[in-house]
Protein backbone atom coordinates (compact mmCIF):
# COMPACT_ATOMS: atom_id res chain seq x y z
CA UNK A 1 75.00 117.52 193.06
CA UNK A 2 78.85 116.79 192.74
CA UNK A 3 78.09 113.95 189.96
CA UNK A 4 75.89 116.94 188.01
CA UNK A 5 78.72 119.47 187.56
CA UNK A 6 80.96 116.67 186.53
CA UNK A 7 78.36 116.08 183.39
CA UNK A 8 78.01 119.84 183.24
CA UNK A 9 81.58 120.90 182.84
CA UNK A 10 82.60 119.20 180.01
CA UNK A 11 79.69 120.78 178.27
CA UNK A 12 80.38 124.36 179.94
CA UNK A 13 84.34 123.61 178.60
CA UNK A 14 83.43 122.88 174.89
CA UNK A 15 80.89 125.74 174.53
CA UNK A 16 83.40 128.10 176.12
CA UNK A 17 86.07 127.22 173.88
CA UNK A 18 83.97 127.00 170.99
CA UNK A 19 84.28 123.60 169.98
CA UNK A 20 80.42 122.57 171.36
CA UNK A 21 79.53 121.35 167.98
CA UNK A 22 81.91 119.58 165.97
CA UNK A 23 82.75 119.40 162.35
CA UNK A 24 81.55 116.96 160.79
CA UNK A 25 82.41 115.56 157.01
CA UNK A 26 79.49 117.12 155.50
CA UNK A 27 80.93 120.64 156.83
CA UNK A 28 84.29 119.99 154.63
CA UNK A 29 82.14 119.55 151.49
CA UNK A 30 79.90 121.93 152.28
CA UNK A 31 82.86 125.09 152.91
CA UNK A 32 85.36 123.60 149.58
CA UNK A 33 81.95 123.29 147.44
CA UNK A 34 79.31 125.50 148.53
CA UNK A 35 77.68 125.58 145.12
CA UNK A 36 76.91 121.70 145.46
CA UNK A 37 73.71 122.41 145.48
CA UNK A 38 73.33 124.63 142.50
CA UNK A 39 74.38 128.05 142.10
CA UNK A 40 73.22 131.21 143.90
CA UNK A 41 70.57 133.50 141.75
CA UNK A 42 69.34 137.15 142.41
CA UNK A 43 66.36 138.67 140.47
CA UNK A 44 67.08 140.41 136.93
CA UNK A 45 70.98 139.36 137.61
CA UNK A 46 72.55 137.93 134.61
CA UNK A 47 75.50 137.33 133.31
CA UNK A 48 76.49 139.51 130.55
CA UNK A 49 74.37 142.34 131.77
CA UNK A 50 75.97 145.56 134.00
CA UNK A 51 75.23 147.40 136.47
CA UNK A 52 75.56 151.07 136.85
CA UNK A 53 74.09 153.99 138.78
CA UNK A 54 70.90 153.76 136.90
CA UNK A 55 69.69 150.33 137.77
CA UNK A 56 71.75 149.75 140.96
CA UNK A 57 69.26 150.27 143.56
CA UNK A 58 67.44 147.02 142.56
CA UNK A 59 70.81 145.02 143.39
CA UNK A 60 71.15 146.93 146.50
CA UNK A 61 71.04 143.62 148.68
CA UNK A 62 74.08 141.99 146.90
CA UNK A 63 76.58 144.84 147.30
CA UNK A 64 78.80 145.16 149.91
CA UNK A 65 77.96 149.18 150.87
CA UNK A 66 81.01 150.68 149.97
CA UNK A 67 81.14 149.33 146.60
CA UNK A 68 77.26 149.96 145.76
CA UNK A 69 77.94 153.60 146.76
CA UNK A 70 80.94 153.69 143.99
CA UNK A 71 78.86 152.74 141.52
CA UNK A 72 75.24 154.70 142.82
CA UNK A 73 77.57 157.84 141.88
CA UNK A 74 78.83 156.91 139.02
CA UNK A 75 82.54 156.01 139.30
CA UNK A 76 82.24 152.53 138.28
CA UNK A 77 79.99 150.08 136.14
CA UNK A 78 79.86 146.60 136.83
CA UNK A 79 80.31 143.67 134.53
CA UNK A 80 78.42 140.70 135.60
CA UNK A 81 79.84 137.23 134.99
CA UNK A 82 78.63 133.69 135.63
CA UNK A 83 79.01 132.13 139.29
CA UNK A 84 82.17 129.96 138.62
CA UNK A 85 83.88 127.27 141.20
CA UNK A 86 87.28 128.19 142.43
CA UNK A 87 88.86 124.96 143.43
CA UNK A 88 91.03 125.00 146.75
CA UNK A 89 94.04 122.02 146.23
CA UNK A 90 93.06 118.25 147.32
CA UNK A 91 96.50 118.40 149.32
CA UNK A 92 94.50 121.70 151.85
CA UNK A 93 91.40 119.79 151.72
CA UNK A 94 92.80 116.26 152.59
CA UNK A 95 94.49 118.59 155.50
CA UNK A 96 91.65 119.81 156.26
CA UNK A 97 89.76 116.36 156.51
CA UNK A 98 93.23 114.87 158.42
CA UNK A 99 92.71 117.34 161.02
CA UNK A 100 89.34 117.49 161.65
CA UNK A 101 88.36 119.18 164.97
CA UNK A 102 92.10 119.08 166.45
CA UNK A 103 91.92 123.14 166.33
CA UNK A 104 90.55 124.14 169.98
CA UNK A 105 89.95 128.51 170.09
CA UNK A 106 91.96 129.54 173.21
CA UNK A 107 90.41 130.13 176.54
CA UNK A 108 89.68 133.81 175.73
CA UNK A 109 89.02 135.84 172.64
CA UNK A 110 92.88 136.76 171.24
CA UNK A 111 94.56 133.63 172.36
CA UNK A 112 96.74 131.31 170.41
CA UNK A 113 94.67 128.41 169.46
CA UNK A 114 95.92 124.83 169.53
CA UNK A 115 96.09 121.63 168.31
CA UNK A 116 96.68 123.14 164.89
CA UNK A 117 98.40 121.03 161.82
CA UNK A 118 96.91 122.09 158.89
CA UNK A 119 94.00 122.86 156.18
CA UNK A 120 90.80 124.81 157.51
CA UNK A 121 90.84 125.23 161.01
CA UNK A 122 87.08 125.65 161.57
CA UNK A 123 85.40 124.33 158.34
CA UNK A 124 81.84 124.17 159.91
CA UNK A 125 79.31 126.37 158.81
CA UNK A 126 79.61 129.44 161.00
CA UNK A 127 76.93 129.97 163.92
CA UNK A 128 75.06 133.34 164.21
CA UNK A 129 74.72 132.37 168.17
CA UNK A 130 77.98 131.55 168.59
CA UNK A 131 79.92 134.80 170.08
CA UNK A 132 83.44 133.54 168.57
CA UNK A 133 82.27 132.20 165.40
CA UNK A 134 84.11 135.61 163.52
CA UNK A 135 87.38 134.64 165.74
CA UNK A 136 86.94 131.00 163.88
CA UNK A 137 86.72 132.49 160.31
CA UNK A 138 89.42 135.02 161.27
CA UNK A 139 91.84 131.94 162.04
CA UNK A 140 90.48 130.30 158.53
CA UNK A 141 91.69 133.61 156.73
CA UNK A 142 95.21 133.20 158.66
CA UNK A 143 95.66 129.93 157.71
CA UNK A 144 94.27 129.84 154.30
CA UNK A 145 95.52 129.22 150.95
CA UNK A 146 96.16 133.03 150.30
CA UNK A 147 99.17 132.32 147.64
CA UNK A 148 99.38 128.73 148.30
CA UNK A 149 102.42 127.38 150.08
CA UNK A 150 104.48 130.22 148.43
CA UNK A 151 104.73 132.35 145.06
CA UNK A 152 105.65 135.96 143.54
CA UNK A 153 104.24 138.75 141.80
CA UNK A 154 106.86 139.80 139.40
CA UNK A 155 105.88 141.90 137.78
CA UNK A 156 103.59 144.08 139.96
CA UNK A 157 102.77 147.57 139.35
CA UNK A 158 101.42 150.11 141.14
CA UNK A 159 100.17 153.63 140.04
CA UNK A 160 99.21 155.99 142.34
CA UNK A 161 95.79 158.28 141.12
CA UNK A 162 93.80 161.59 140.87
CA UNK A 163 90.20 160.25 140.83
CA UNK A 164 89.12 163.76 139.37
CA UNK A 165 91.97 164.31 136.89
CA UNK A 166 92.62 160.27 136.24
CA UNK A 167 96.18 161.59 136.25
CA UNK A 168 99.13 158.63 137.27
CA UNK A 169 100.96 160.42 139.57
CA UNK A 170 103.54 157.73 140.29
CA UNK A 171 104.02 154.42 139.31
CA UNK A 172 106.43 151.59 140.95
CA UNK A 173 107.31 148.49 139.98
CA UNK A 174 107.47 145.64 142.77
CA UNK A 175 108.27 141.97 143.26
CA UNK A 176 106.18 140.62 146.25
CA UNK A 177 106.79 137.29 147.15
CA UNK A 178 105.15 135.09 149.97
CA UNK A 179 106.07 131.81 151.86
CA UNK A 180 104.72 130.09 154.09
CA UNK A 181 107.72 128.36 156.71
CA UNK A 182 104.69 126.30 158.66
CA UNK A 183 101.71 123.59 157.67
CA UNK A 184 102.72 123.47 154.33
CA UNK A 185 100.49 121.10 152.81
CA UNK A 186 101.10 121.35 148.67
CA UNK A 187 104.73 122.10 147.52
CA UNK A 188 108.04 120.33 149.27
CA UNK A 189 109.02 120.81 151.79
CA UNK A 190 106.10 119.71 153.42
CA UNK A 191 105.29 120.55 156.34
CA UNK A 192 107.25 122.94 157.23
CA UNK A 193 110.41 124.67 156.32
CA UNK A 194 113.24 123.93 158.27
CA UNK A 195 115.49 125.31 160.65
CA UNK A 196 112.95 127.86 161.95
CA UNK A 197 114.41 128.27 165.47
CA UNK A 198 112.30 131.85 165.44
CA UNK A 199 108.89 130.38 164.80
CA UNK A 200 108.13 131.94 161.53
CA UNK A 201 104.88 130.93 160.33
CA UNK A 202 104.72 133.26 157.20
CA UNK A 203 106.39 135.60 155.72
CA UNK A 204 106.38 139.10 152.86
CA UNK A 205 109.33 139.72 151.01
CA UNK A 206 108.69 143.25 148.78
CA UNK A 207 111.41 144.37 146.22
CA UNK A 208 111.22 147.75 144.47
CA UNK A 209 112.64 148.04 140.80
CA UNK A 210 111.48 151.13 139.41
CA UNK A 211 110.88 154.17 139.74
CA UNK A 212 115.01 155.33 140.23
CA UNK A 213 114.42 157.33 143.36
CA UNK A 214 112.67 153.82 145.37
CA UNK A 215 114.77 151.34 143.42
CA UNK A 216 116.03 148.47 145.81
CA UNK A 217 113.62 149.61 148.63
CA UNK A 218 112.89 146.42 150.28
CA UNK A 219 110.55 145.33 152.75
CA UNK A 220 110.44 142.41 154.63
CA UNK A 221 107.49 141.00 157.42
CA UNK A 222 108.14 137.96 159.42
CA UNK A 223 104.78 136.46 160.82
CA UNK A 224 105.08 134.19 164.11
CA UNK A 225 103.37 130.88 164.52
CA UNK A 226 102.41 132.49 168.24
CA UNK A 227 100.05 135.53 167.29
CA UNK A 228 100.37 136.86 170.66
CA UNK A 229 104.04 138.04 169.16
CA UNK A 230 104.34 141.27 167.09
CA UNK A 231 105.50 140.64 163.82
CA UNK A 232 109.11 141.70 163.05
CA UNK A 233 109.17 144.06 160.05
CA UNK A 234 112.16 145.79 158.61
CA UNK A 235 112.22 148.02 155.69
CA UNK A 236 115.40 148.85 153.46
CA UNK A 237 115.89 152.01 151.49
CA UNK A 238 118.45 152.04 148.77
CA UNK A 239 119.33 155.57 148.93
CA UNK A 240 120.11 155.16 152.56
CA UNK A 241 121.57 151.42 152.16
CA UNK A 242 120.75 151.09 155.80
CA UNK A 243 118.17 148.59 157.32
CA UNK A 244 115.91 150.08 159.81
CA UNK A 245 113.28 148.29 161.55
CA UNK A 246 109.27 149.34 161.28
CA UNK A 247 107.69 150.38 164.77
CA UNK A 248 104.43 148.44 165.23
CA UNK A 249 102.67 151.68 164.56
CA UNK A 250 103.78 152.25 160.89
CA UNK A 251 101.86 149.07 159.74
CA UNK A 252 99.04 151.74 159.61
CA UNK A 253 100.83 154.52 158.43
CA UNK A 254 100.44 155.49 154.39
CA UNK A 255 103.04 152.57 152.57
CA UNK A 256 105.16 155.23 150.70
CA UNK A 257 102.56 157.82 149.87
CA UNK A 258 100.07 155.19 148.65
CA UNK A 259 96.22 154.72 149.64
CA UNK A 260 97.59 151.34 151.93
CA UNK A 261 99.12 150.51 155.01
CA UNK A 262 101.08 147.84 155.49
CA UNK A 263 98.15 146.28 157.72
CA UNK A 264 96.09 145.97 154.15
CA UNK A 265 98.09 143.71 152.28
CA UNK A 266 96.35 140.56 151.14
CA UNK A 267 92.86 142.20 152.81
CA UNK A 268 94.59 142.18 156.08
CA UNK A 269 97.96 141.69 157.20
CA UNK A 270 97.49 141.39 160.89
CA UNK A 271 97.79 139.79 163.94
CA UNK A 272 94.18 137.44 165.02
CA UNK A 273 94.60 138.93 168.34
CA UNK A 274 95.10 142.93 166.81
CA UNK A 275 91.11 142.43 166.10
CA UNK A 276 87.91 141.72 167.83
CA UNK A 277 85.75 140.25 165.32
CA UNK A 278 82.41 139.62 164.69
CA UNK A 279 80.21 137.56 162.27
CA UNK A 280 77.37 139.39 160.70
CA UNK A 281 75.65 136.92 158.78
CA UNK A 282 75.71 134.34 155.48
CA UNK A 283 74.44 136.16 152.69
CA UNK A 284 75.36 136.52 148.63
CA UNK A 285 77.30 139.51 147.33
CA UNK A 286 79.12 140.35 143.98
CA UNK A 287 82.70 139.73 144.23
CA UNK A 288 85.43 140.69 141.54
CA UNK A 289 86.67 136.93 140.50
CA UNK A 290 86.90 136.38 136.48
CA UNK A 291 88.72 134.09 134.38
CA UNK A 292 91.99 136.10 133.22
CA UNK A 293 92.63 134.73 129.55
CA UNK A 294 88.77 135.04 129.28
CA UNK A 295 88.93 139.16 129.87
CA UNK A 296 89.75 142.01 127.06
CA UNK A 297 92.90 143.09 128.65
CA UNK A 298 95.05 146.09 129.01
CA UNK A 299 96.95 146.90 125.52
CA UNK A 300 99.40 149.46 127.28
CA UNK A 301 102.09 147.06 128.26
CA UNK A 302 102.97 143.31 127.23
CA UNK A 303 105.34 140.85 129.28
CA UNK A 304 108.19 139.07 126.96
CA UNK A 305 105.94 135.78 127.19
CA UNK A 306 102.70 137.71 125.76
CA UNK A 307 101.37 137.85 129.04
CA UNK A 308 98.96 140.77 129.42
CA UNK A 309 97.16 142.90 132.34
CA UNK A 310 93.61 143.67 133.75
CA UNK A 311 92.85 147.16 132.36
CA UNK A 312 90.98 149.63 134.53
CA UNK A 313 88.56 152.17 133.83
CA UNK A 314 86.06 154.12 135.39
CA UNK A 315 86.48 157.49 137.45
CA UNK A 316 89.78 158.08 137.41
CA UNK A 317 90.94 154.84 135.93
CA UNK A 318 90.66 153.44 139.07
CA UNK A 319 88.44 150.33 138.38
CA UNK A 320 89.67 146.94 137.02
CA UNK A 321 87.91 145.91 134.38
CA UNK A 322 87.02 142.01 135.14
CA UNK A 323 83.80 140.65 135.57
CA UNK A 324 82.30 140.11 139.06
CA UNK A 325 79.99 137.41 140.46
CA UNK A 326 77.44 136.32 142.74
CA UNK A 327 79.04 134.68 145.62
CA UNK A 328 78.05 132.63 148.90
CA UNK A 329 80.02 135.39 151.71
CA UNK A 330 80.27 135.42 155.32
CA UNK A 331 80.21 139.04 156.37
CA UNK A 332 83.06 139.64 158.66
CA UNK A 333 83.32 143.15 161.25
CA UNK A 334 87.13 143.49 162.65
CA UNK A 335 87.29 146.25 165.39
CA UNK A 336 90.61 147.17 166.48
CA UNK A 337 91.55 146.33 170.06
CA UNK A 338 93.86 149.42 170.07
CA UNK A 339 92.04 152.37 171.03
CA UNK A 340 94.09 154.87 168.89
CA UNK A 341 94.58 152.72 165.67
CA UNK A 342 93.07 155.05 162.90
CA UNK A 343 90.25 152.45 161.46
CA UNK A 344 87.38 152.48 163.35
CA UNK A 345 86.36 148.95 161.74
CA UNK A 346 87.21 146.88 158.47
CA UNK A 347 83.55 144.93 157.04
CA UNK A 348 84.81 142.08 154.82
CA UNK A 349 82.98 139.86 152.34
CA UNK A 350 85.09 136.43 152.72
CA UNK A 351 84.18 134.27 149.78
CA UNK A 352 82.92 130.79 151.58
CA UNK A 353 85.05 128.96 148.97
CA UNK A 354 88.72 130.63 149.31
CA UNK A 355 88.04 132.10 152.61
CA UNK A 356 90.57 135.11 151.66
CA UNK A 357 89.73 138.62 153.32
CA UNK A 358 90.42 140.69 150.11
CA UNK A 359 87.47 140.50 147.79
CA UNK A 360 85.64 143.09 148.65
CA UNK A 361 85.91 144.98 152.11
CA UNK A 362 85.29 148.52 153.64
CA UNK A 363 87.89 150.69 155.72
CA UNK A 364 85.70 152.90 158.17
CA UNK A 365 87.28 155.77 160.24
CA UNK A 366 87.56 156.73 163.39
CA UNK A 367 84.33 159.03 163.19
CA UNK A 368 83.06 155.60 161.60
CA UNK A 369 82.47 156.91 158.47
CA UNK A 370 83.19 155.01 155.25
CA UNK A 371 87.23 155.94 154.29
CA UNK A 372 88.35 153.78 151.43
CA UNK A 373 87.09 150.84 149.83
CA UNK A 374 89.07 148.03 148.75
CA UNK A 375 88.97 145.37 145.29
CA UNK A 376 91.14 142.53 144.76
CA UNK A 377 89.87 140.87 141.56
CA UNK A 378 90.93 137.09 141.56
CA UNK A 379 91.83 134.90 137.92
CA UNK A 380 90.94 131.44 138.76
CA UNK A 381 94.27 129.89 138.20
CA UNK A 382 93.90 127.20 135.45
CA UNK A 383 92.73 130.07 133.40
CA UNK A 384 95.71 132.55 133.56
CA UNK A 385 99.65 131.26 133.46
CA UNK A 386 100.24 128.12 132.35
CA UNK A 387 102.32 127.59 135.95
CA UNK A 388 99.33 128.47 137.74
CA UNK A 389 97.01 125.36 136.52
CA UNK A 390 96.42 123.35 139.22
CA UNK A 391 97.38 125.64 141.94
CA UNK A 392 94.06 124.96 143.61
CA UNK A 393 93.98 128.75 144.94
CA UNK A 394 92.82 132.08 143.51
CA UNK A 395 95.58 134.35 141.46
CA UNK A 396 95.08 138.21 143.02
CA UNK A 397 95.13 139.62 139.32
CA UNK A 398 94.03 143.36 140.01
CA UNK A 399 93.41 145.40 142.56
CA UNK A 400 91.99 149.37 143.43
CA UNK A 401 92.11 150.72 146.83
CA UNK A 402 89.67 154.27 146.64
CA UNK A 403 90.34 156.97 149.06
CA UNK A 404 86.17 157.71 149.01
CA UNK A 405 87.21 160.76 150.95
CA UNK A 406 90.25 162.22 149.03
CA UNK A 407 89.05 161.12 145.98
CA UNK A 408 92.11 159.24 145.25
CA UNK A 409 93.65 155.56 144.51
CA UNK A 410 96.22 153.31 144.18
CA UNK A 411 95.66 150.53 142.11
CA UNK A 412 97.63 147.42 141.02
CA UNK A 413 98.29 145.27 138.48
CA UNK A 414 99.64 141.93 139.29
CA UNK A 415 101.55 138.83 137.00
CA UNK A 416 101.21 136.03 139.77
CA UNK A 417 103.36 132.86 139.67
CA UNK A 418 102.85 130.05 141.73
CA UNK A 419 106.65 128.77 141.64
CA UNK A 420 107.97 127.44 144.16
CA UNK A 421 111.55 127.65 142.63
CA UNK A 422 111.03 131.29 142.98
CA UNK A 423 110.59 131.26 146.72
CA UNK A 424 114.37 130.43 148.03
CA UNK A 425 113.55 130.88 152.19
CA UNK A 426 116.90 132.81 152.15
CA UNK A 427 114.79 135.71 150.67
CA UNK A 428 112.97 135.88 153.84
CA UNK A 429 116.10 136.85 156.06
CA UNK A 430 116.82 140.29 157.11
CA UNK A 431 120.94 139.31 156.06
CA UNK A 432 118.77 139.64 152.43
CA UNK A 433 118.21 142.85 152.73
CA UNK A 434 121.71 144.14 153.51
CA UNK A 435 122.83 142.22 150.58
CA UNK A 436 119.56 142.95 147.78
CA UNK A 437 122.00 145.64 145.85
C-alpha cells in the first residue's frame, strides 16, 4: 500500500501543479507558428470584402460578441484582410526553447510561479480539462513580448468622443514608454537590468505634453517580479508639482475623464493573482492586425519624418480604419477576485501567435452586462518604422475603447518605436517625476 502512494504522489503533485503533461518541442512550433499548417478559412470570408450590419449574421461565429454587436447596429464596417504571420523574435523563442518546462504554477490558483527565466512560460497547447490552463495563458500574457524588452509611443494621441455627435471633446498628447527590468531576452542588457534591489519586473512611464491644463502630468507604474505585491503607482500633476501616490483602487477609476482605467492598459494591466481566470476554448475570430505602410492613412496630421496615422471612422469616428483578420484565439474569461471591483468579467481573444490580451476583448459590468468594448489594431513591425523591422513583436498602432452604454469613446493613435536608446531605466524612478519639469 505504502509503495502505491509513493508512485501515486508524484503523479497527484504534477497534475496539481499543472505541469502533468509537459511541453514538448512540437508545442514551441506549434504556439510561434500556428499557421504551419496552412491558414485558417471561414465560409464567404475574403479578403478584400467587408462586413457590415447587413451580412454580419453569417460571420456571427468569428466575432468576439461585443464587436459583432458594434457592427449588427451599424457603428462600424469591417475591412477584411489576408491572415498574415506576425513573427515573435528568435532571441523569445530560443528563451522559450532554453527554458522548457522550468515554469511550475504555484500550489494554488494566485501564487507566484517558479522556476521562471524567460520566453513563454507555458507554450503547450492549452487543455480544455485542465482547471488552470487560463492561469497558464494569463502568465504567457505577463511575460510576453508586449513592447519587446522596452520602447515608446511618442507621439500618442488621445481624443476623447461623442459617439452621437462624433464631436472631439478633448484631445492629449502622451509619451508612454515601457521597460522591462527582468528576463530580458532581445536588447542589452540582457537579462535583466541592474541594480533592482526592489524587484521590478516591468514598468509604465506616461508623460503628458499637451493639452496646457495636463501638460507634465506624469504617471508612473512599477510592476514586481512577486505578483503577490501591489504594484506601486504614483501620478504627478504639473499644476500641483506635487507627487502623490495612486491607492490600489484608482487603477479602476476613469484615467482623467477617459473611457479607461489604469487596469486597461495594454488589454490588462494587472496583477495574475487580481484575476481568476478561465479558458473557454480554441476557436478563430477576426482580430484588428494590418500592415501599417500598407493602409490609406489619416491625412489630418503628419510627423516631421512623413510618418502618418491610422484614421478612424465609423459612428462617431470611433473606429480605426485597418483591416482585420482571421486568427487562431484562445478565449480567455478574467473574473475579479475582489468582490467590489466594478467589472463583473473581461472575455479576451489572445492571438495564439503574440499571446497579447488587447486585440479584441469585452468589459462586462457588475449587472454582467456588456459595458465597453475594446480594439487595439496591431502593424506588424517590418511594415511600419524603419526602427521597428525586426522587432519580432506586434506595433499597437490604433486603438478605440466604446462606452456601449454611454455611447462614448476614447480612441488613440499611436507612433511606436522600438528604441532601446529611448528607454534610459532612470525614467522609471519616482526621483523622475519630481524632476520631469
Amino acid at each position: 500500500m505504502k509503495k502505491s502512494l509513493r508512485k501515486l504522489l508524484p503523479l497527484f503533485v504534477a497534475a496539481s501543479f499543472g505541469t502533468a503533461q509537459a511541453a514538448t518541442e512540437a508545442d514551441v512550433e506549434n504556439t510561434f507558428n500556428p499557421y504551419k499548417a496552412g491558414m485558417p478559412s471561414f465560409a464567404g470570408l475574403k479578403a478584400g470584402m467587408t462586413i457590415n450590419k447587413g451580412n454580419v449574421d453569417q460571420f456571427k461565429d468569428i466575432l468576439g460578441a461585443g464587436v459583432f454587436k458594434l457592427i449588427k447596429e451599424g457603428m462600424f464596417e469591417m475591412k477584411v484582410g489576408p491572415t498574415t504571420q506576425f513573427s515573435i523574435s528568435k532571441a523569445y523563442i530560443d528563451a522559450t526553447r532554453a527554458n522548457l518546462n522550468k515554469t511550475q504554477l504555484g500550489a494554488k490558483p494566485g501564487d507566484m510561479i517558479s522556476g521562471y527565466v524567460a520566453g513563454r512560460p507555458f507554450p503547450e497547447e492549452p487543455d480544455a480539462k485542465d482547471p488552470r490552463a487560463g492561469e497558464k495563458l494569463a502568465w504567457n500574457y505577463k511575460y510576453g513580448v508586449n513592447w519587446g524588452d522596452g520602447a515608446i509611443i511618442s507621439p500618442f494621441y488621445w481624443q476623447y468622443r461623442n459617439m452621437q455627435t462624433g464631436k472631439v471633446e478633448k484631445e492629449i498628447n502622451w509619451d508612454f514608454h515601457f521597460l522591462n527590468f527582468m528576463h530580458r531576452t532581445k536588447d542589452a542588457p540582457v537579462p535583466e537590468i541592474t541594480p533592482n534591489p526592489s524587484g521590478i519586473f516591468r514598468a509604465i512611464y506616461v508623460k503628458a505634453h499637451e493639452p496646457q491644463d495636463l501638460k507634465n502630468t506624469q504617471l508612473l507604474i512599477q510592476r514586481f517580479e512577486d505578483d503577490a505585491k501591489l504594484d506601486d503607482a504614483y501620478l504627478y500633476l504639473g499644476f500641483q508639482r506635487r507627487v502623490r501616490r495612486l491607492a490600489q483602487g484608482q487603477a479602476t477609476d476613469s484615467f482623467l475623464g477617459s473611457d479607461l482605467m489604469i487596469e486597461d492598459f495594454e488589454g490588462y494591466n494587472g496583477r495574475v493573482s487580481d484575476m481568476k481566470w478561465t479558458y473557454k476554448g480554441t476557436k478563430n475570430v477576426m482580430l484588428p492586425m494590418w500592415n501599417h505602410n500598407e493602409l490609406k492613412l489619416s491625412a489630418e496630421r503628419t510627423e516631421s519624418d512623413g510618418y502618418k496615422y491610422v484614421d478612424f471612422a465609423g459612428q462617431g469616428g470611433c473606429f480605426a480604419e485597418g483591416t482585420w483578420q482571421l486568427r487562431k484565439v484562445y478565449v480567455l474569461e478574467a473574473v475579479p477576485v475582489n468582490p467590489n471591483h466594478p467589472v463583473s468579467k473581461r472575455v479576451f481573444y489572445m492571438d495564439v501567435q503574440l499571446q497579447n490580451l488587447n486585440g479584441s476583448n469585452e468589459i462586462y459590468d457588475r449587472k454582467g452586462e456588456l459595458w465597453k468594448v475594446f480594439m487595439v489594431g496591431k502593424s506588424h513591425a517590418d511594415h511600419h518604422l524603419p526602427v521597428n523591422k525586426g522587432a519580432g513583436i506586434g506595433i499597437d498602432d490604433a486603438f478605440s475603447m466604446v462606452d456601449v452604454q454611454s455611447k462614448h469613446c476614447t480612441t488613440g493613435q499611436f507612433k511606436g518605436q522600438v528604441d532601446p536608446k529611448k528607454n534610459p531605466p532612470r525614467l522609471f524612478q519616482v526621483q523622475n517625476l519630481r524632476g520631469g519639469d
